[in-house]
N, C-alpha and C. Protein backbone atom coordinates (compact mmCIF):
# COMPACT_ATOMS: atom_id res chain seq x y z
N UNK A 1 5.89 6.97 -8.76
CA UNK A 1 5.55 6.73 -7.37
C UNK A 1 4.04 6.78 -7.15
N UNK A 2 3.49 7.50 -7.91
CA UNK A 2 1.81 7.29 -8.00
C UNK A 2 1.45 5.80 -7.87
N UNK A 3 1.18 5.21 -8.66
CA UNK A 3 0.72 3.53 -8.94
C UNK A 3 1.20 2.86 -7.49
N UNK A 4 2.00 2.88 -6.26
CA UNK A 4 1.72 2.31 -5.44
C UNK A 4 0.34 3.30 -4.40
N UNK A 5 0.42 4.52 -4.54
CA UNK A 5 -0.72 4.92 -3.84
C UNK A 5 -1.63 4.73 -4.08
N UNK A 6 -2.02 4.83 -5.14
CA UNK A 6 -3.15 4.56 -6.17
C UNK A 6 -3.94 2.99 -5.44
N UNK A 7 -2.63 1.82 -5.38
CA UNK A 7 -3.11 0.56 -5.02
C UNK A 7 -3.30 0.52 -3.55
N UNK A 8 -2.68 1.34 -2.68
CA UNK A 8 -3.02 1.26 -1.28
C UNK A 8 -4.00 1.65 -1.17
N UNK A 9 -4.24 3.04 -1.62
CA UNK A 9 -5.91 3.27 -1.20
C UNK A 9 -6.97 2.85 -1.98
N UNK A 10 -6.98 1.50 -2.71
CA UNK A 10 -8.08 0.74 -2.94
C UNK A 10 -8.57 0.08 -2.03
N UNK A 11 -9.83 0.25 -1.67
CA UNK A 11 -10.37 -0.46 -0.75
C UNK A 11 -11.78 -1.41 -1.25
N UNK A 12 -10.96 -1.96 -2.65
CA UNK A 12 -12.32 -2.68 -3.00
C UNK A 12 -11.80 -4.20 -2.89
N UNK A 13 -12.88 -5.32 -2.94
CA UNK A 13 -12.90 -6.33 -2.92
C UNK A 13 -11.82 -7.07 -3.86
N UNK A 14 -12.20 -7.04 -5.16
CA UNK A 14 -11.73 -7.54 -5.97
C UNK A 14 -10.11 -7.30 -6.74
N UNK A 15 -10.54 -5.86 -6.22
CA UNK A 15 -8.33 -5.05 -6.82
C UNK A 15 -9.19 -4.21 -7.49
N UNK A 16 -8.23 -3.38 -7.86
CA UNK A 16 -8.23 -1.85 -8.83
C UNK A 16 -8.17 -2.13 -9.81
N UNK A 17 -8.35 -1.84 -11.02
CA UNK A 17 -8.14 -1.89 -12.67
C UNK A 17 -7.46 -0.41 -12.46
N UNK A 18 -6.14 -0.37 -13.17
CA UNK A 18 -5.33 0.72 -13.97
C UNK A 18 -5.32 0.99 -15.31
N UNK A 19 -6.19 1.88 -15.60
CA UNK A 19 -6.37 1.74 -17.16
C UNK A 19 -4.63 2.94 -17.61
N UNK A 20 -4.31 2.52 -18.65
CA UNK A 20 -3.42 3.69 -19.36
C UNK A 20 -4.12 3.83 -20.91
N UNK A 21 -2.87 5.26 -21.02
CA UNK A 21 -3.20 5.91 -22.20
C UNK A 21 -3.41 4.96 -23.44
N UNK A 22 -2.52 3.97 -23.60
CA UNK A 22 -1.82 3.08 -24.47
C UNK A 22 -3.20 2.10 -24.61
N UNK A 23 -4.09 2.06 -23.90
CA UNK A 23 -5.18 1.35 -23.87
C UNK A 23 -4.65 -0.10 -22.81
N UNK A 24 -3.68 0.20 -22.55
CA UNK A 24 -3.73 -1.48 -21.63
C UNK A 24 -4.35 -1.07 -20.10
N UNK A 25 -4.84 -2.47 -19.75
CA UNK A 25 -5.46 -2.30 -18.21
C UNK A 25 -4.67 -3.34 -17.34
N UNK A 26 -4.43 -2.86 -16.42
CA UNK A 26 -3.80 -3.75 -15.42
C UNK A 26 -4.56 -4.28 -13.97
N UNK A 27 -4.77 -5.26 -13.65
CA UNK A 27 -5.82 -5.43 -12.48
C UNK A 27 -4.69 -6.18 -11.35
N UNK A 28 -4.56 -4.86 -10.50
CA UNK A 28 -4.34 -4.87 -9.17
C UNK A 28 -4.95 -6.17 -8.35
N UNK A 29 -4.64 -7.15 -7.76
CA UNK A 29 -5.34 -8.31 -7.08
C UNK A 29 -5.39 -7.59 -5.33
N UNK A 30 -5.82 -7.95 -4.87
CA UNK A 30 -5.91 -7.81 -3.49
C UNK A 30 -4.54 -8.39 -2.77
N UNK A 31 -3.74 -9.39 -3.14
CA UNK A 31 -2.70 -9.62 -3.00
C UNK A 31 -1.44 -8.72 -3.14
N UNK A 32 -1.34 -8.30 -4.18
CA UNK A 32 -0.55 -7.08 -4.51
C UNK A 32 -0.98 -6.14 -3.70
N UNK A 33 -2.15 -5.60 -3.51
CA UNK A 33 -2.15 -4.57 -2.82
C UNK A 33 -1.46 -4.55 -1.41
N UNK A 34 -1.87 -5.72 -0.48
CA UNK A 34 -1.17 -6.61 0.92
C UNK A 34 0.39 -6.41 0.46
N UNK A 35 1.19 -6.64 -0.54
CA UNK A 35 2.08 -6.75 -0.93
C UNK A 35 2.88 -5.31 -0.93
N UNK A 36 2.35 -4.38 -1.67
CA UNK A 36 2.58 -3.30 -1.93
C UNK A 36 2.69 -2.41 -0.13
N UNK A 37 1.53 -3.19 0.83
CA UNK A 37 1.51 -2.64 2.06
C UNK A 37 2.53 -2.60 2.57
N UNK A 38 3.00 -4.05 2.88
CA UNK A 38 4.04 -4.14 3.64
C UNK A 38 5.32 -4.15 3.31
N UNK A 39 5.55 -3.72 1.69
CA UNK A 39 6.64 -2.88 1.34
C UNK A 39 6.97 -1.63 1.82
N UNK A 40 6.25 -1.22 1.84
CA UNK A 40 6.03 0.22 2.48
C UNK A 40 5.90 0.71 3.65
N UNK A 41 5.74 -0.59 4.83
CA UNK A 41 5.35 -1.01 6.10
C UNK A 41 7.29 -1.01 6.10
N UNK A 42 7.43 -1.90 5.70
CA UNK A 42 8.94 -2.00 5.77
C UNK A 42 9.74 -0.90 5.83
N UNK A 43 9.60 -0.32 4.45
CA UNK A 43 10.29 1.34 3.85
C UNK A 43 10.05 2.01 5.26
N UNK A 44 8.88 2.09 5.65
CA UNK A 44 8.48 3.10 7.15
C UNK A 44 9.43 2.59 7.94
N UNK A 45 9.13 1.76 8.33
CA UNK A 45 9.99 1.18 9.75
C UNK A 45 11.68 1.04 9.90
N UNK A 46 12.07 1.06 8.59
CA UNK A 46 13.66 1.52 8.45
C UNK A 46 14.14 2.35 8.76
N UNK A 47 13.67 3.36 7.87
CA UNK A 47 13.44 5.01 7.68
C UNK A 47 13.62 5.22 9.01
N UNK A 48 12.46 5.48 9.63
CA UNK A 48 11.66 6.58 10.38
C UNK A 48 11.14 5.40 11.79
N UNK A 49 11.99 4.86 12.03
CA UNK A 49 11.56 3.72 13.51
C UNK A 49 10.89 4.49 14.44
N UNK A 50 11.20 5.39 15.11
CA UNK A 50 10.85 5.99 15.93
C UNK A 50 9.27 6.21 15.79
N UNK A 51 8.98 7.13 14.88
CA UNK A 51 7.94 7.65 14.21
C UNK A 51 6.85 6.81 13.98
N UNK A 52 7.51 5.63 13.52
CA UNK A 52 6.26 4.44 12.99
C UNK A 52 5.81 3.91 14.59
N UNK A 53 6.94 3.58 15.36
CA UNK A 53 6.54 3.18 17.08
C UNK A 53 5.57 3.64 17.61
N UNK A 54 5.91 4.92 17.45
CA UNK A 54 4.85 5.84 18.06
C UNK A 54 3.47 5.52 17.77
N UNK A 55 3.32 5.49 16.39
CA UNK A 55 1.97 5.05 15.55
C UNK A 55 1.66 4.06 15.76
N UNK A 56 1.81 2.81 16.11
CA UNK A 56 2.06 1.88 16.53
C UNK A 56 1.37 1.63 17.75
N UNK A 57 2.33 2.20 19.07
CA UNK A 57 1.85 2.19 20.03
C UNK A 57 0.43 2.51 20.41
N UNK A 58 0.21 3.66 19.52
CA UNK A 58 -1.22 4.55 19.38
C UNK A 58 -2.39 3.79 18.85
N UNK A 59 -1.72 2.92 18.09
CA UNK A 59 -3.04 2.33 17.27
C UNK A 59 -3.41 3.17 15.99
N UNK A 60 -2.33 3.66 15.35
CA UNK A 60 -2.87 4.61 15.05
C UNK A 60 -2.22 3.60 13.35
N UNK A 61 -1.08 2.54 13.82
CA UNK A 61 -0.87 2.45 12.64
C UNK A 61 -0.42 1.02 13.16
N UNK A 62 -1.08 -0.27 12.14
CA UNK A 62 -0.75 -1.68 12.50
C UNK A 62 0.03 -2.47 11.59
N UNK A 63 0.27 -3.67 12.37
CA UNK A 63 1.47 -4.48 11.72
C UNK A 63 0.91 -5.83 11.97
N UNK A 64 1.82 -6.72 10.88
CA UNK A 64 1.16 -7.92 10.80
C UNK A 64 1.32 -8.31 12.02
């Protein structure tokens, strides 16, 4: 469950590089990351409707 947080809170231009042990690197695109958002945008809003509304309403949390 790490590796999607990891990609949400990139806030760089280009995507994240994930290096592993094994020596491989994986480069996160900025797409995936958008991707990864609104998976999780989704997961929230199933879940926990109420909760996300609220955030919502507030500004505190946005949607496409």
């Amino acid at each position: 469950m790490q590796k999607p947080y990891a990609i949400l809170c990139d806030a760089s231009r280009d995507g994240v590089r994930l290096y592993y042990p094994g020596g491989d690197v994986e480069h996160i695109t900025p797409q995936v990351r958008a991707d990864v958002h609104a998976a999780i945008t989704t997961s929230l809003e199933r879940v926990r409707p109420p909760n996300i509304q609220g955030l919502t309403d507030r500004g505190a949390f946005q949607t496409r």
